[in-house]
C-alpha atoms as a PDB file:
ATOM      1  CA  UNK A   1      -6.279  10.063 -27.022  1.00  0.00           C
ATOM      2  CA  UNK A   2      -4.968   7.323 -24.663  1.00  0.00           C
ATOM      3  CA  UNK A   3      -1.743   8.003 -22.412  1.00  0.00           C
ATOM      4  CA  UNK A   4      -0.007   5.668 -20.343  1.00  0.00           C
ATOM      5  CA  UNK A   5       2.485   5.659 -17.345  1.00  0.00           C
ATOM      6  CA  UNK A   6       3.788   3.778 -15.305  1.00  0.00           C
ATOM      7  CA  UNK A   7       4.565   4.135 -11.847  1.00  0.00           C
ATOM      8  CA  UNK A   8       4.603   1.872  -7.914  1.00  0.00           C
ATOM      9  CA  UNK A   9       2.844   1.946  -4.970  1.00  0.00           C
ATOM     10  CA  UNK A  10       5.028   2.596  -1.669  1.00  0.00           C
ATOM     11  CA  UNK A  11       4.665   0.342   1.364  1.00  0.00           C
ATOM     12  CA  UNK A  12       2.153   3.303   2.662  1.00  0.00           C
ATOM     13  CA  UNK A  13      -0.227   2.661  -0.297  1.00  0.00           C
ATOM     14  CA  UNK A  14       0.830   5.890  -2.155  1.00  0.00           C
ATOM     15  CA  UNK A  15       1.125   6.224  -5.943  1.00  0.00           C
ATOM     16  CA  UNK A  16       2.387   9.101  -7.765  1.00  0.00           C
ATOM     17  CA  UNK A  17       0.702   9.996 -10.989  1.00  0.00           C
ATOM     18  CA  UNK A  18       3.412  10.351 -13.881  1.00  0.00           C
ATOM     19  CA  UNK A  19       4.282  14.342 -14.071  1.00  0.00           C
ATOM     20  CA  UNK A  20       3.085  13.837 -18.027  1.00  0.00           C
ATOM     21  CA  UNK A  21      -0.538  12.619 -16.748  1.00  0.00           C
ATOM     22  CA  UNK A  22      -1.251  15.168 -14.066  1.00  0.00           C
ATOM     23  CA  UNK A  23      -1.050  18.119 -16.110  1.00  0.00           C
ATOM     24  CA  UNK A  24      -4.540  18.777 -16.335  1.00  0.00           C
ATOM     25  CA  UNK A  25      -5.021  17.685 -12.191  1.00  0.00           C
ATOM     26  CA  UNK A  26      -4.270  20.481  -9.418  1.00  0.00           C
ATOM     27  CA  UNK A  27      -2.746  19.902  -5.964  1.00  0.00           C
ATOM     28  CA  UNK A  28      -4.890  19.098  -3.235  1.00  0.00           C
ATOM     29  CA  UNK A  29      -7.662  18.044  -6.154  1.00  0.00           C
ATOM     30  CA  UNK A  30     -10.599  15.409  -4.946  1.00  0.00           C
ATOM     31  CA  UNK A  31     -10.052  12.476  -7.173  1.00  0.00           C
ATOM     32  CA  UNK A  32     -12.751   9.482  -7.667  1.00  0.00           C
ATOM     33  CA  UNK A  33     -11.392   6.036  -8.006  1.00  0.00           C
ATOM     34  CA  UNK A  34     -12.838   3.257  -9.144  1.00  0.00           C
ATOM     35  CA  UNK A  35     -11.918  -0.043  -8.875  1.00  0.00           C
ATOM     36  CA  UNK A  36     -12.741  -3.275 -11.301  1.00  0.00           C
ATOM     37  CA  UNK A  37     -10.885  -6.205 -10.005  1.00  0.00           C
ATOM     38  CA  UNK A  38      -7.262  -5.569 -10.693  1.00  0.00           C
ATOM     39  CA  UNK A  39      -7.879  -2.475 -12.390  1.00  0.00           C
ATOM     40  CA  UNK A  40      -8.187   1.112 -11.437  1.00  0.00           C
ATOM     41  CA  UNK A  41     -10.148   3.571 -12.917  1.00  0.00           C
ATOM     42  CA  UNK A  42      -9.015   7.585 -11.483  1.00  0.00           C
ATOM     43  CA  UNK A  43     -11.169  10.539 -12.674  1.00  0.00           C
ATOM     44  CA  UNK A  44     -11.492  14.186 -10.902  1.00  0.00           C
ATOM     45  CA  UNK A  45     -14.197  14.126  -8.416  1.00  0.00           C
ATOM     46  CA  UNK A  46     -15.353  17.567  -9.478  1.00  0.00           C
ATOM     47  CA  UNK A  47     -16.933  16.244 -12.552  1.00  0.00           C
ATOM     48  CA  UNK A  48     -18.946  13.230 -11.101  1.00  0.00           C
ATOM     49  CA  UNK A  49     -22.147  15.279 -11.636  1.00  0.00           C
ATOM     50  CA  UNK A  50     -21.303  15.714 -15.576  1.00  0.00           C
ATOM     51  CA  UNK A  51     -19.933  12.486 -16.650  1.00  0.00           C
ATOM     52  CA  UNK A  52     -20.182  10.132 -13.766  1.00  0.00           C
ATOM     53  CA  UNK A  53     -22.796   7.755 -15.389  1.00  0.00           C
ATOM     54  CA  UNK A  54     -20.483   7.237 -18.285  1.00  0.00           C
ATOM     55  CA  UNK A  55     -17.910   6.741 -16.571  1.00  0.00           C
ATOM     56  CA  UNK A  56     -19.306   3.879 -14.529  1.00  0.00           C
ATOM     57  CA  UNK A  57     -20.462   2.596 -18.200  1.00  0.00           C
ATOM     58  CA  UNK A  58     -17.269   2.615 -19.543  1.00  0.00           C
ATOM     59  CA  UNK A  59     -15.578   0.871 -16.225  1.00  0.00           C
ATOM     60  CA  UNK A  60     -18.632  -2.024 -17.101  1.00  0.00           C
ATOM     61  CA  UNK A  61     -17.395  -2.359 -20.774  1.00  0.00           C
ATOM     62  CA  UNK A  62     -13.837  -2.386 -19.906  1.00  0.00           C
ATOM     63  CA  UNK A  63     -14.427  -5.301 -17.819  1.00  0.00           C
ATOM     64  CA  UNK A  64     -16.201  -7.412 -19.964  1.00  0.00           C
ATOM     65  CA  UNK A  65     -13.570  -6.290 -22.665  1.00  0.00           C
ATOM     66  CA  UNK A  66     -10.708  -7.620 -20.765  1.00  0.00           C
ATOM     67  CA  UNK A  67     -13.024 -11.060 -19.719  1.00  0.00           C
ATOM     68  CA  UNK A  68     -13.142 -11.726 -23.397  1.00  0.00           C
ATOM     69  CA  UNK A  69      -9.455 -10.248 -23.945  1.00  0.00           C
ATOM     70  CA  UNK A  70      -9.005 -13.013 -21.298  1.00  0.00           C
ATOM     71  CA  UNK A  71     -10.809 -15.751 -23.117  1.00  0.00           C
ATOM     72  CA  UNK A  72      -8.928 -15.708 -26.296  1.00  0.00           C
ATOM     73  CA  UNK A  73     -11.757 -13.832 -27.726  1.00  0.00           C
ATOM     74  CA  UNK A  74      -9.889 -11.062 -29.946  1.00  0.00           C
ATOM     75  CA  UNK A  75      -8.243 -10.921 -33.327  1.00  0.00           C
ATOM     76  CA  UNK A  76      -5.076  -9.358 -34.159  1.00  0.00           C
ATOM     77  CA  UNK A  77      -5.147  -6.914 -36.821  1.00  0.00           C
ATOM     78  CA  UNK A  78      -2.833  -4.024 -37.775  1.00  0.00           C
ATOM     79  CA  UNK A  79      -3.801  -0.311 -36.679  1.00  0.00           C
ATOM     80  CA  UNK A  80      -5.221   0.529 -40.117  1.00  0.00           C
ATOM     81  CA  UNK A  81      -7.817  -1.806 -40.654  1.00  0.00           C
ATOM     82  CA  UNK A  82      -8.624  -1.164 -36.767  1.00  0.00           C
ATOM     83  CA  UNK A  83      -8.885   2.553 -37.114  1.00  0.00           C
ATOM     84  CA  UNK A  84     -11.264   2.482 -40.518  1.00  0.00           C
ATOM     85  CA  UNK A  85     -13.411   0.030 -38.153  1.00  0.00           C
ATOM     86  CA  UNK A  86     -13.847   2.364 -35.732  1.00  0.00           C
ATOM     87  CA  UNK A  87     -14.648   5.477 -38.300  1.00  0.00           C
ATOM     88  CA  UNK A  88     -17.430   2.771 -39.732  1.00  0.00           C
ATOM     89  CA  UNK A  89     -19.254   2.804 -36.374  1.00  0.00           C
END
């Protein structure tokens, strides 16, 4: 499952994670960010030993998703014929 927020940086270079997305993040919690160009990828720091090699992976697809997103290169389809796609692979 996806969520999304939005939210601003201050003039001190703070953000404030939406109260709905922090719910599984504790106070004073190490977080690992990870930064693509104009895009920012946030994950606890406490699991970088389980999952941090997929989550660099996944950073590397996402960027040469939104270069071809970029270039035109997608199709518009509706969310059914996506969503049998993806239960194909």
């Amino acid at each position: 499952m996806i969520d999304v927020g939005i939210t601003r940086m201050s003039t001190k270079g703070q953000i404030v994670i939406p109260n709905d997305l922090r719910s599984e993040f504790g106070v004073g919690e190490k977080l690992l960010i990870i930064r693509s160009e104009d895009k920012l990828i946030i994950k606890k720091a406490s699991e970088l030993d389980k999952n941090l090699e997929e989550d660099l992976e996944f950073a590397k697809r996402t960027e040469v998703a939104w270069k071809r997103y970029e270039k035109g290169e997608f199709i518009e389809e509706d969310s059914d014929k996506f969503l049998s796609k993806l239960e194909e692979w």
